[in-house]
Protein backbone atom coordinates (compact mmCIF):
# COMPACT_ATOMS: atom_id res chain seq x y z
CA UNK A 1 45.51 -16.74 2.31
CA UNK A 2 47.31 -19.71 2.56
CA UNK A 3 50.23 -19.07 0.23
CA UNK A 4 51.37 -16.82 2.31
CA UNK A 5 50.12 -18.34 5.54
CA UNK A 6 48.10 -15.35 6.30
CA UNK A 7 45.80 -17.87 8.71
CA UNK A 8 47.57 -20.58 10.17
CA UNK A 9 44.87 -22.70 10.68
CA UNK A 10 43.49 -22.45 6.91
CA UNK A 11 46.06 -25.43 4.81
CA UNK A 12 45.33 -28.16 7.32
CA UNK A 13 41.51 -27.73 6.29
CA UNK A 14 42.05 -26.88 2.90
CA UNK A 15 44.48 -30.27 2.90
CA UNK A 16 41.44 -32.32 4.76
CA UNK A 17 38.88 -30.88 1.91
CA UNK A 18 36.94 -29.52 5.30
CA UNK A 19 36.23 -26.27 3.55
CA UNK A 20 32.63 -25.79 1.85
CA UNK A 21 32.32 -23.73 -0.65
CA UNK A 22 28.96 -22.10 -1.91
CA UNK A 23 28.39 -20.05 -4.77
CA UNK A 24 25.96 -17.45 -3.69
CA UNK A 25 24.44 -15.30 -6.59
CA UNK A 26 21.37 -13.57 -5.79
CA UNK A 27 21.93 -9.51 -4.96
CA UNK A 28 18.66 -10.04 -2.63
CA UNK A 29 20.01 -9.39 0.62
CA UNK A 30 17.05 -11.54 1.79
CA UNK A 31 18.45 -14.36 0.08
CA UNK A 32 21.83 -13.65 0.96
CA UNK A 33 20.75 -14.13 4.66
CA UNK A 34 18.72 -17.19 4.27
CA UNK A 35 21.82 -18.61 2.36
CA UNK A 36 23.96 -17.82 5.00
CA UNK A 37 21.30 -19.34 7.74
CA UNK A 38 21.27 -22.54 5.34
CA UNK A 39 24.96 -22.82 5.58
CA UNK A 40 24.99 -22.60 9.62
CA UNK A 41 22.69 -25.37 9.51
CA UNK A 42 24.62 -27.37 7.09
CA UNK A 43 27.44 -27.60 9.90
CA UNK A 44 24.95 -28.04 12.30
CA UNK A 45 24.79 -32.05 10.70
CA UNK A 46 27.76 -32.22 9.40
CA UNK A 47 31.15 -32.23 11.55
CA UNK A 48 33.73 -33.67 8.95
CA UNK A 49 32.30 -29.55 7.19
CA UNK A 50 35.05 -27.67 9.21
CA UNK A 51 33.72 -24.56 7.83
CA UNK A 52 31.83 -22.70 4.80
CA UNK A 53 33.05 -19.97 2.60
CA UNK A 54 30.02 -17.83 0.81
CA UNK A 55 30.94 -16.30 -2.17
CA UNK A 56 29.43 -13.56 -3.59
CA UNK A 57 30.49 -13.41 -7.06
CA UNK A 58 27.78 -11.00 -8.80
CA UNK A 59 26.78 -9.22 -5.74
CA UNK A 60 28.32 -6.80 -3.40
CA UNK A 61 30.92 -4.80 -5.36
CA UNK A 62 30.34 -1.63 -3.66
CA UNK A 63 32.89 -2.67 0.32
CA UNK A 64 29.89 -0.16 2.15
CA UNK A 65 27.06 -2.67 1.28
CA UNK A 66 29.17 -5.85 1.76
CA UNK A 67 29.60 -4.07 5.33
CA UNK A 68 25.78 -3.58 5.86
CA UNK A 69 25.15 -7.36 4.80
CA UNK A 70 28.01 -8.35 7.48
CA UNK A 71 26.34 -6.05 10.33
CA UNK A 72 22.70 -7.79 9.49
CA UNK A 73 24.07 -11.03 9.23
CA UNK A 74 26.27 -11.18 12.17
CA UNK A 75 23.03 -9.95 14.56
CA UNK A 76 21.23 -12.41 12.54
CA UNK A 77 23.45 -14.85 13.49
CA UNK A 78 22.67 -13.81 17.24
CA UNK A 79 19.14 -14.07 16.41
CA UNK A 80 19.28 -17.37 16.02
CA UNK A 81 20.91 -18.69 18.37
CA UNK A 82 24.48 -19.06 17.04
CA UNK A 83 25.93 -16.34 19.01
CA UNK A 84 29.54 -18.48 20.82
CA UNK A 85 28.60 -21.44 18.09
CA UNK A 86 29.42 -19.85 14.62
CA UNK A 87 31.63 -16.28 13.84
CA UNK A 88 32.06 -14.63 10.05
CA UNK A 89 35.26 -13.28 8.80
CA UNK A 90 34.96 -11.02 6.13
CA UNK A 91 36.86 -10.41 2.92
CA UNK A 92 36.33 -8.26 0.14
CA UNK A 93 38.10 -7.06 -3.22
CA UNK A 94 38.15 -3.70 -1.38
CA UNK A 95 38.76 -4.52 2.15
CA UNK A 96 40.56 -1.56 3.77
CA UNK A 97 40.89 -1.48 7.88
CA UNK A 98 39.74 1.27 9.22
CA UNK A 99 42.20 3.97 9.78
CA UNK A 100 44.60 2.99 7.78
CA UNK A 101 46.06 4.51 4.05
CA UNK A 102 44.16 2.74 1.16
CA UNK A 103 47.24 2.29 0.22
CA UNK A 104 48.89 0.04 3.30
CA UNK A 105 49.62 -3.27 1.66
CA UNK A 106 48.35 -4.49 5.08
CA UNK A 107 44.91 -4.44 3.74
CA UNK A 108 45.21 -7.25 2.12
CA UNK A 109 45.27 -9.76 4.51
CA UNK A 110 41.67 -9.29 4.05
CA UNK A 111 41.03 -8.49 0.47
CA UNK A 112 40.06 -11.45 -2.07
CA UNK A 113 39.01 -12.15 -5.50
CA UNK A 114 35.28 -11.92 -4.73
CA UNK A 115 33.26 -10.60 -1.42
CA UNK A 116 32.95 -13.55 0.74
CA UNK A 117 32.07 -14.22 3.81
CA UNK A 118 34.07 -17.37 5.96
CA UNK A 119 31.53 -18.96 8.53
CA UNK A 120 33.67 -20.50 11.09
CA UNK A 121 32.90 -22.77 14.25
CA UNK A 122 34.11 -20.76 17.49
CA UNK A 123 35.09 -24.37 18.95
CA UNK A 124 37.21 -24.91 16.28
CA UNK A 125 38.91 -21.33 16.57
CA UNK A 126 39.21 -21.58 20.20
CA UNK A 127 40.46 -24.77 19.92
CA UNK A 128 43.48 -23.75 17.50
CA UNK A 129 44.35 -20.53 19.08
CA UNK A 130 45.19 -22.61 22.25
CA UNK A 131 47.66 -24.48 20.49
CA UNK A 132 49.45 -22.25 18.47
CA UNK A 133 52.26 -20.31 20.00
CA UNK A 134 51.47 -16.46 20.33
CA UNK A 135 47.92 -16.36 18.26
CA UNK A 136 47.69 -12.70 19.56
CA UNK A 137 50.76 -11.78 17.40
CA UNK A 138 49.39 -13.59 13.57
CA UNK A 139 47.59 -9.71 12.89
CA UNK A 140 51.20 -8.25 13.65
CA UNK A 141 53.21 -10.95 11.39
CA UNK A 142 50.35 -10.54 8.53
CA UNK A 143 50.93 -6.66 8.84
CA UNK A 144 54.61 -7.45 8.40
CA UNK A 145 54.41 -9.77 5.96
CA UNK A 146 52.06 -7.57 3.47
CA UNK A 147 54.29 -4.58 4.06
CA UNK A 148 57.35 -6.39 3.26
CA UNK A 149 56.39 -7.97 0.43
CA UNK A 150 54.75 -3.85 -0.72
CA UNK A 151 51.83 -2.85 -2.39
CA UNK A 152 52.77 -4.06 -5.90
CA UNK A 153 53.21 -6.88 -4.88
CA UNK A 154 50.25 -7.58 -3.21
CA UNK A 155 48.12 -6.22 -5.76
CA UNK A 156 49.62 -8.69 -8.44
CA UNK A 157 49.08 -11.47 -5.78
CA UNK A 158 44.83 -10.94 -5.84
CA UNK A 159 45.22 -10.53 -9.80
CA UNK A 160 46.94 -13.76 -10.29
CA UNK A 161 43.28 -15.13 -8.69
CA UNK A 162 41.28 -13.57 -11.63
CA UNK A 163 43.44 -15.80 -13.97
């Protein structure tokens, strides 16, 4: 993500140690979605936590279910209350967009090492898109970038993580 700049926005916090990251191991969805919950209240106390990054080692091979736990836990989000506070982005060892050849590189702009999902303040989004040039055009440069670089060598990017 940030080696190849694939979100703009991601070094600077990396750089101020902003990011949290929790280890999240239980396959009980109910878990999963209190841990999540936990996490939004977290940053609710603490603003030098830019954001939290849930990682799902042990759970949530199979992309389908990841999808289901991101559907509950975005309306659970809604639910309480943090609908225009908090948004998830979602990445997953088998992230594919929707319409697209499993095989377009462009895939993985989205795919990572574990399924995770990145709880991010909308302030802080909103905040950054307004100040960098064209935000509306980072999808089409990531789509570039992944199919320039091919599939190869995108798939030996995500399995230089496992080492």
């Amino acid at each position: 993500m940030i080696g190849q700049n694939f979100c703009p926005f991601a070094k600077r916090e990396y750089d101020r140690e902003s990011i949290h990251y929790a280890i999240i191991e239980t396959a009980d969805l109910a878990t999963q979605l209190e841990q999540i919950i936990a996490q939004c209240t977290v940053l609710d106390t603490d603003p030098e936590r830019e954001t939290s990054l849930l990682i799902f080692p042990t759970a949530l091979s199979n992309f389908d279910d990841y999808l289901d736990l991101l559907d509950i836990a975005t309306a659970l989000l809604e639910d309480q209350g943090y609908d225009g506070i908090y948004q998830l982005a979602s990445f997953h060892p088998d992230y594919v967009f929707d319409g697209l050849s499993p095989d377009d590189p462009s895939h993985y702009t989205n795919r990572s090492p574990y399924p995770m999902l990145h709880i991010l303040r909308e302030a802080s989004v909103e905040t950054a898109l307004a100040t960098y040039p064209y935000p509306d055009k980072i999808p089409v440069r990531n789509i570039r970038r992944t199919q320039d670089l091919g599939l190869k060598a995108m798939q030996d990017l995500l399995a230089a993580c496992y080492e």
